[in-house]
Protein backbone atom coordinates (compact mmCIF):
# COMPACT_ATOMS: atom_id res chain seq x y z
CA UNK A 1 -6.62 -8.42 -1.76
CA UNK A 2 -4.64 -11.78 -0.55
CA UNK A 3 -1.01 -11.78 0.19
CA UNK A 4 1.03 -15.49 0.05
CA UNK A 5 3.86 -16.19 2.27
CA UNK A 6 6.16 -19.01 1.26
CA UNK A 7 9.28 -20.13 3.26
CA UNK A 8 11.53 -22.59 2.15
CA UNK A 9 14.30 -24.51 4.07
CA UNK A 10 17.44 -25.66 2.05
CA UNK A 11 20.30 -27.93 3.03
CA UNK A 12 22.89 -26.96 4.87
CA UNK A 13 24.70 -25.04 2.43
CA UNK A 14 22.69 -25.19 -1.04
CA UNK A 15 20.91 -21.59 -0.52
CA UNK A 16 23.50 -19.86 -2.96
CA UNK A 17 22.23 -22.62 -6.02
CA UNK A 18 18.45 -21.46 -5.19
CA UNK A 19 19.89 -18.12 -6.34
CA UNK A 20 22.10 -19.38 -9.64
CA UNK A 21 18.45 -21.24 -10.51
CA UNK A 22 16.27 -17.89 -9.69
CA UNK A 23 19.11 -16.14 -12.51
CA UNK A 24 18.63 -19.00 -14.95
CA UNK A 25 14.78 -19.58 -14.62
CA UNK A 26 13.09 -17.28 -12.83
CA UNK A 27 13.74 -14.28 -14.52
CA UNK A 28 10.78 -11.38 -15.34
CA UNK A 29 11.07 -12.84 -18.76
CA UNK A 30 10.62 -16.48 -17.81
CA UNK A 31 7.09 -15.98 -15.20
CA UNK A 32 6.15 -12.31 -16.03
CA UNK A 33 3.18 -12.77 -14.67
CA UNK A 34 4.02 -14.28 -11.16
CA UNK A 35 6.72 -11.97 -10.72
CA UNK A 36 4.70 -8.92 -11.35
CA UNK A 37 3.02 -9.75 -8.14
CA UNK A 38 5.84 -10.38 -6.09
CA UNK A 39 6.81 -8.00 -2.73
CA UNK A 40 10.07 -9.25 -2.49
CA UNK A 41 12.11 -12.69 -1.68
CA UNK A 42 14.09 -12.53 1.21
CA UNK A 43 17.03 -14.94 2.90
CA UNK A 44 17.15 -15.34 6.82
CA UNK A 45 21.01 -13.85 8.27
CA UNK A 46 19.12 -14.26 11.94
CA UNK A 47 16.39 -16.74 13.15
CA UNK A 48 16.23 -19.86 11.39
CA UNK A 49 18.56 -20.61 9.78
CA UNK A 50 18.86 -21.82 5.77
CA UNK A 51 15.79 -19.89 4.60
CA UNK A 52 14.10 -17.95 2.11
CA UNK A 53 11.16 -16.09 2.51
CA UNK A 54 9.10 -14.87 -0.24
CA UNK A 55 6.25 -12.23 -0.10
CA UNK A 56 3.43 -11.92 -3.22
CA UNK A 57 0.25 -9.57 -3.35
CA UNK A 58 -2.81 -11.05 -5.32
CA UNK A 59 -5.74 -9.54 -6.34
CA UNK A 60 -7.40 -12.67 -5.06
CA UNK A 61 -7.50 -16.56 -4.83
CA UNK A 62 -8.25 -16.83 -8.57
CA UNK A 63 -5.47 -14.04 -9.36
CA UNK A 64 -3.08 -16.04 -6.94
CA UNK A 65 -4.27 -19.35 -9.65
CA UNK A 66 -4.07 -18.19 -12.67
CA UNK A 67 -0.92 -16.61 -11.98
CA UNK A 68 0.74 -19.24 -10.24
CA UNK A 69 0.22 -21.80 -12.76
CA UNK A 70 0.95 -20.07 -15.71
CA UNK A 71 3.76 -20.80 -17.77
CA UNK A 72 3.87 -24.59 -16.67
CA UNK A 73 6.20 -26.10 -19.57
CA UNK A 74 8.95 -28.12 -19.59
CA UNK A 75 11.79 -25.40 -18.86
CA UNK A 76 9.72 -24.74 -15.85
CA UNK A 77 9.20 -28.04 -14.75
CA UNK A 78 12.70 -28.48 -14.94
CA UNK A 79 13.09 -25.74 -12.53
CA UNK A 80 10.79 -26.98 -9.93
CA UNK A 81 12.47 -30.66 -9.59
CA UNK A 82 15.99 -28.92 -9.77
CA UNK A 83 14.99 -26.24 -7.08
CA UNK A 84 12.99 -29.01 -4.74
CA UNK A 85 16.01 -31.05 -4.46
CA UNK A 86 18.03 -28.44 -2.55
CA UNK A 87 15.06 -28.23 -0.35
CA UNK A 88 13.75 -29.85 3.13
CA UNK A 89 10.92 -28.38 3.44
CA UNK A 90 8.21 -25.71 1.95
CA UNK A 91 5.87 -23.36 3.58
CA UNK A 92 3.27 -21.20 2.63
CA UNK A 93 0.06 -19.41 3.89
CA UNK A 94 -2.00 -16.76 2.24
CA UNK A 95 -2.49 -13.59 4.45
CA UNK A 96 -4.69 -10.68 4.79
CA UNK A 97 -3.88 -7.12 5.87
CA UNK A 98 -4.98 -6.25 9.53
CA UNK A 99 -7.88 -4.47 10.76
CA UNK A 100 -5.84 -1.53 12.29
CA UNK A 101 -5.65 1.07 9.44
CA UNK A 102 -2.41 2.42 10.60
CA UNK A 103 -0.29 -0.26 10.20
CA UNK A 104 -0.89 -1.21 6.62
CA UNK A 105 0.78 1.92 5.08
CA UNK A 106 1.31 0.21 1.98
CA UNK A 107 -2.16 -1.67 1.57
CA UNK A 108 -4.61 -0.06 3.92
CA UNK A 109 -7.61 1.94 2.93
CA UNK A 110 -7.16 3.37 -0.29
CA UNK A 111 -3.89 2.03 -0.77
CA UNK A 112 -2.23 -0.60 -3.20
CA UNK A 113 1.27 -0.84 -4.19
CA UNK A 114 2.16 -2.94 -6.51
CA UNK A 115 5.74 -3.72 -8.10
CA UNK A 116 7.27 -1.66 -10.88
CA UNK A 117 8.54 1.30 -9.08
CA UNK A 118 10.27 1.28 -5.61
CA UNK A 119 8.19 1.53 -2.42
CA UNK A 120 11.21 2.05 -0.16
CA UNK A 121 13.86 3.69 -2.14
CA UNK A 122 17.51 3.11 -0.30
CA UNK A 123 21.14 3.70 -1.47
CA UNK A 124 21.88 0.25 -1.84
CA UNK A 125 18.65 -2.58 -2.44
CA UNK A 126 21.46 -5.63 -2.38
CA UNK A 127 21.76 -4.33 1.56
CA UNK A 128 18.39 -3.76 2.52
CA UNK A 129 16.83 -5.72 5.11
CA UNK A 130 13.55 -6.80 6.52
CA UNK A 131 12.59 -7.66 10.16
CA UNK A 132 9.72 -10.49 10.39
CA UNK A 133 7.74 -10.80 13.64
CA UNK A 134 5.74 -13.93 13.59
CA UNK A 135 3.15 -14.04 16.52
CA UNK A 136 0.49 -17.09 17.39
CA UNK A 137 -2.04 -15.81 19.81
CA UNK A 138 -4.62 -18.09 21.43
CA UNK A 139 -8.08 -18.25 19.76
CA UNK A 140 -9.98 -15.00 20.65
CA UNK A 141 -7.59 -13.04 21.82
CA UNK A 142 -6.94 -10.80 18.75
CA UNK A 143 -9.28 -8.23 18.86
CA UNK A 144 -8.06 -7.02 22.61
CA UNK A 145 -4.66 -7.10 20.96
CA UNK A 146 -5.74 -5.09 18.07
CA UNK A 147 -7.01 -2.56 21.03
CA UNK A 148 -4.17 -2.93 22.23
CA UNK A 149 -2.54 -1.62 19.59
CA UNK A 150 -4.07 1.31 19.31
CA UNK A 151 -3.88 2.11 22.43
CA UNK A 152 -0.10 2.14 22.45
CA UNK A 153 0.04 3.81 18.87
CA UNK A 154 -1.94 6.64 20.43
CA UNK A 155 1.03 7.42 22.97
CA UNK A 156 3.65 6.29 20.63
CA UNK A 157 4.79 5.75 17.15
CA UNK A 158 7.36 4.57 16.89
CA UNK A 159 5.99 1.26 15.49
CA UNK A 160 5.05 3.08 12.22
CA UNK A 161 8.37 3.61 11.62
CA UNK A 162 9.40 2.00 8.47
CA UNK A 163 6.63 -0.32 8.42
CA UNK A 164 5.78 -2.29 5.66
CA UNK A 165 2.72 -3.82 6.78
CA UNK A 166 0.44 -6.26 9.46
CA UNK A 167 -0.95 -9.13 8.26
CA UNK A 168 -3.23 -11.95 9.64
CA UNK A 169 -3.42 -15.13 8.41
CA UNK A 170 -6.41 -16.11 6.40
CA UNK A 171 -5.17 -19.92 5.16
CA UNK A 172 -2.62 -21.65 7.14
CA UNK A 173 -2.20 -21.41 11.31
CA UNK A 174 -4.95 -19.14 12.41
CA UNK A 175 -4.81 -16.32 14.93
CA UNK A 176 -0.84 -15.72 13.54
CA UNK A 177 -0.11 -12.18 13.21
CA UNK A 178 3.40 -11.13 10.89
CA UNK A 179 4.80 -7.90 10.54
CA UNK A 180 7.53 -6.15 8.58
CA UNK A 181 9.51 -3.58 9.15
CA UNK A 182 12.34 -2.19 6.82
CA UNK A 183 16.01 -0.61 7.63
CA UNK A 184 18.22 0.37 4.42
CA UNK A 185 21.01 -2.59 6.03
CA UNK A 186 21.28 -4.78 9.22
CA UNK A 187 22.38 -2.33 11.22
CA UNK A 188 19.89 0.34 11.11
CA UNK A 189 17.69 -2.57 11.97
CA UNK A 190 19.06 -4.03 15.04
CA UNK A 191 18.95 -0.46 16.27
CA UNK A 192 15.35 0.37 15.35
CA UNK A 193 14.35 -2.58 16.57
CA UNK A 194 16.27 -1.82 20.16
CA UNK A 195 15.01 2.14 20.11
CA UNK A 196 11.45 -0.01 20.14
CA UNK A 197 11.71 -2.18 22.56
CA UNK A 198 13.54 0.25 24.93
CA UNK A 199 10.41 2.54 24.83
CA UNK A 200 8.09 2.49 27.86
CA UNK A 201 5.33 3.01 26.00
CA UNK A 202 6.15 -0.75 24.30
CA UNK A 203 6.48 -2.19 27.39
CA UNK A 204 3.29 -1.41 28.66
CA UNK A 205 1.87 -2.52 25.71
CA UNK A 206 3.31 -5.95 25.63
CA UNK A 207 2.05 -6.45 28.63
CA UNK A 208 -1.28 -5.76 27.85
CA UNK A 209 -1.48 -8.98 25.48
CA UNK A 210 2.16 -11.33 25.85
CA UNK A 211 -0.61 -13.72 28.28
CA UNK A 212 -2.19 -15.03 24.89
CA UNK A 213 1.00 -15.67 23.11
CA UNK A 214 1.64 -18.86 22.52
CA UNK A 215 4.39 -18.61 20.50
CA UNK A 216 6.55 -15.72 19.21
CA UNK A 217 9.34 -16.08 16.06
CA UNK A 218 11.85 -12.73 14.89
CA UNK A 219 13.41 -13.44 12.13
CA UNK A 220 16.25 -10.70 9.93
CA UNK A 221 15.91 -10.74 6.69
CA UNK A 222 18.35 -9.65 3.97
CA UNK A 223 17.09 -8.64 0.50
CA UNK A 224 17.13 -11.47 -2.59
CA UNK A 225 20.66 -11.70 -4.29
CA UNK A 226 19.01 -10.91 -7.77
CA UNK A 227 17.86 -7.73 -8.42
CA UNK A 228 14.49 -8.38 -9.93
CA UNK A 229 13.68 -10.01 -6.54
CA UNK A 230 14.01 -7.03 -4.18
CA UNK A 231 11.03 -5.16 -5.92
CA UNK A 232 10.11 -3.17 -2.45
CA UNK A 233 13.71 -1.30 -2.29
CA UNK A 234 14.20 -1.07 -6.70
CA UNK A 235 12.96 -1.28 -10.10
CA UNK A 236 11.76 -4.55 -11.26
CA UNK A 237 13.95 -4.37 -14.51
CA UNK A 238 14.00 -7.25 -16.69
CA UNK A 239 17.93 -8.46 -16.25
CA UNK A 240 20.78 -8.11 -18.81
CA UNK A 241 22.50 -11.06 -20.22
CA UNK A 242 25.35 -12.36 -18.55
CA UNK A 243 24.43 -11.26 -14.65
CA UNK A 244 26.00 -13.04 -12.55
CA UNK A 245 24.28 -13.53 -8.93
CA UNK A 246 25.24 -10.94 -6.82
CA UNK A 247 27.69 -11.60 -3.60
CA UNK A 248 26.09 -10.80 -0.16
């Protein structure tokens, strides 16, 4: 199992034409088979700002290849030279899921969701939100944090609570650890995420491993503004003619 995270950064101001292109091209019609693999894409409203995050689960490399570069004609070339020139930069790294059982609820042992029907059913998907923790550890230091973990999951779990998953990465910066959490909008987030941190039990825990970070990123994440994107919180339906791209 191998899970790719792309980020891209757009101009000031050109995120809401990466979502009109997304309606016109990218479409479960248009790349069936990419999209059939995809968690969810995502748009920053805290942390850095003029981003979108995207989240796919492969079966492996080859799945990731075949699946990525399928389709390639000129409608979708078009795409990709339309949608780079909003851009300043791209990301991506392929992750893996943790080796702590208990937070990989949706692909631990035994378990593999994969898009069609909702993980995470909520009231409204166009208001869900995700919150991305981004850690880089120094080399080695992992599997005392991992210990760690358990540890403080043992006294307190809070941490499971709406968890989406833990992920290392395998390709990319190495000894970066991201994890997602869910809330059904932004402020169900803010406040899980402050009921956390308030906790003694997370204290003590933090500072059992915050010596080997080097670096540490948060980032709030609001679901995609097409509906076929938010595959983690809704159906992935194939869209009706004449959608327009919804308002956030």
């Amino acid at each position: 199992m191998l899970f790719e995270r792309r980020c891209y950064t757009f101009k000031p101001g050109e995120i809401g034409r990466f979502w009109k292109y997304q309606e016109r091209w990218n479409t479960p019609r248009h790349i069936p088979q990419l999209l059939a693999r995809n968690v969810g894409y995502f748009e920053t409203v805290a942390g850095p700002a003029e981003q979108v995050v995207m989240v796919y689960r492969y079966d492996s490399f080859e799945d990731w290849q075949s699946r990525f570069f399928s389709g390639i004609d000129e409608e979708r070339t078009n795409y990709l030279v339309a949608g780079r020139a909003l851009m300043l930069a791209q990301e991506n790294m392929f992750l893996k899921v943790c080796p702590v059982d208990a937070l990989n609820p949706v692909w631990g042992e035994g378990r593999d969701w994969l898009p069609g029907e909702p993980r995470f059913p909520v009231a409204r998907s166009e208001a869900a939100c995700l919150v991305e923790d981004v850690t880089d550890f120094r080399p080695g230091a992992l599997p005392a944090y991992w210990n760690a973990f358990r540890e403080y999951l043992a006294a307190d779990e809070r941490a499971l609570r709406n968890l989406v998953g833990t992920f290392v990465a395998f390709v990319g910066q190495q000894h970066r650890v991201i994890q997602y959490h869910w809330s059904e909008d932004r402020e169900a987030a803010l406040a899980a995420r402050d009921d956390l941190r308030r906790a003694p039990a997370w204290t003590r825990f933090t500072e059992q491993y915050r010596d080997n970070v080097v670096h540490s990123q948060t980032r709030l994440l609001r679901t995609a503004r097409v509906a076929w994107m938010r595959n983690l919180f809704e159906p992935m339906m194939p869209p009706e003619g004449g959608n327009d791209v919804e308002p956030h």
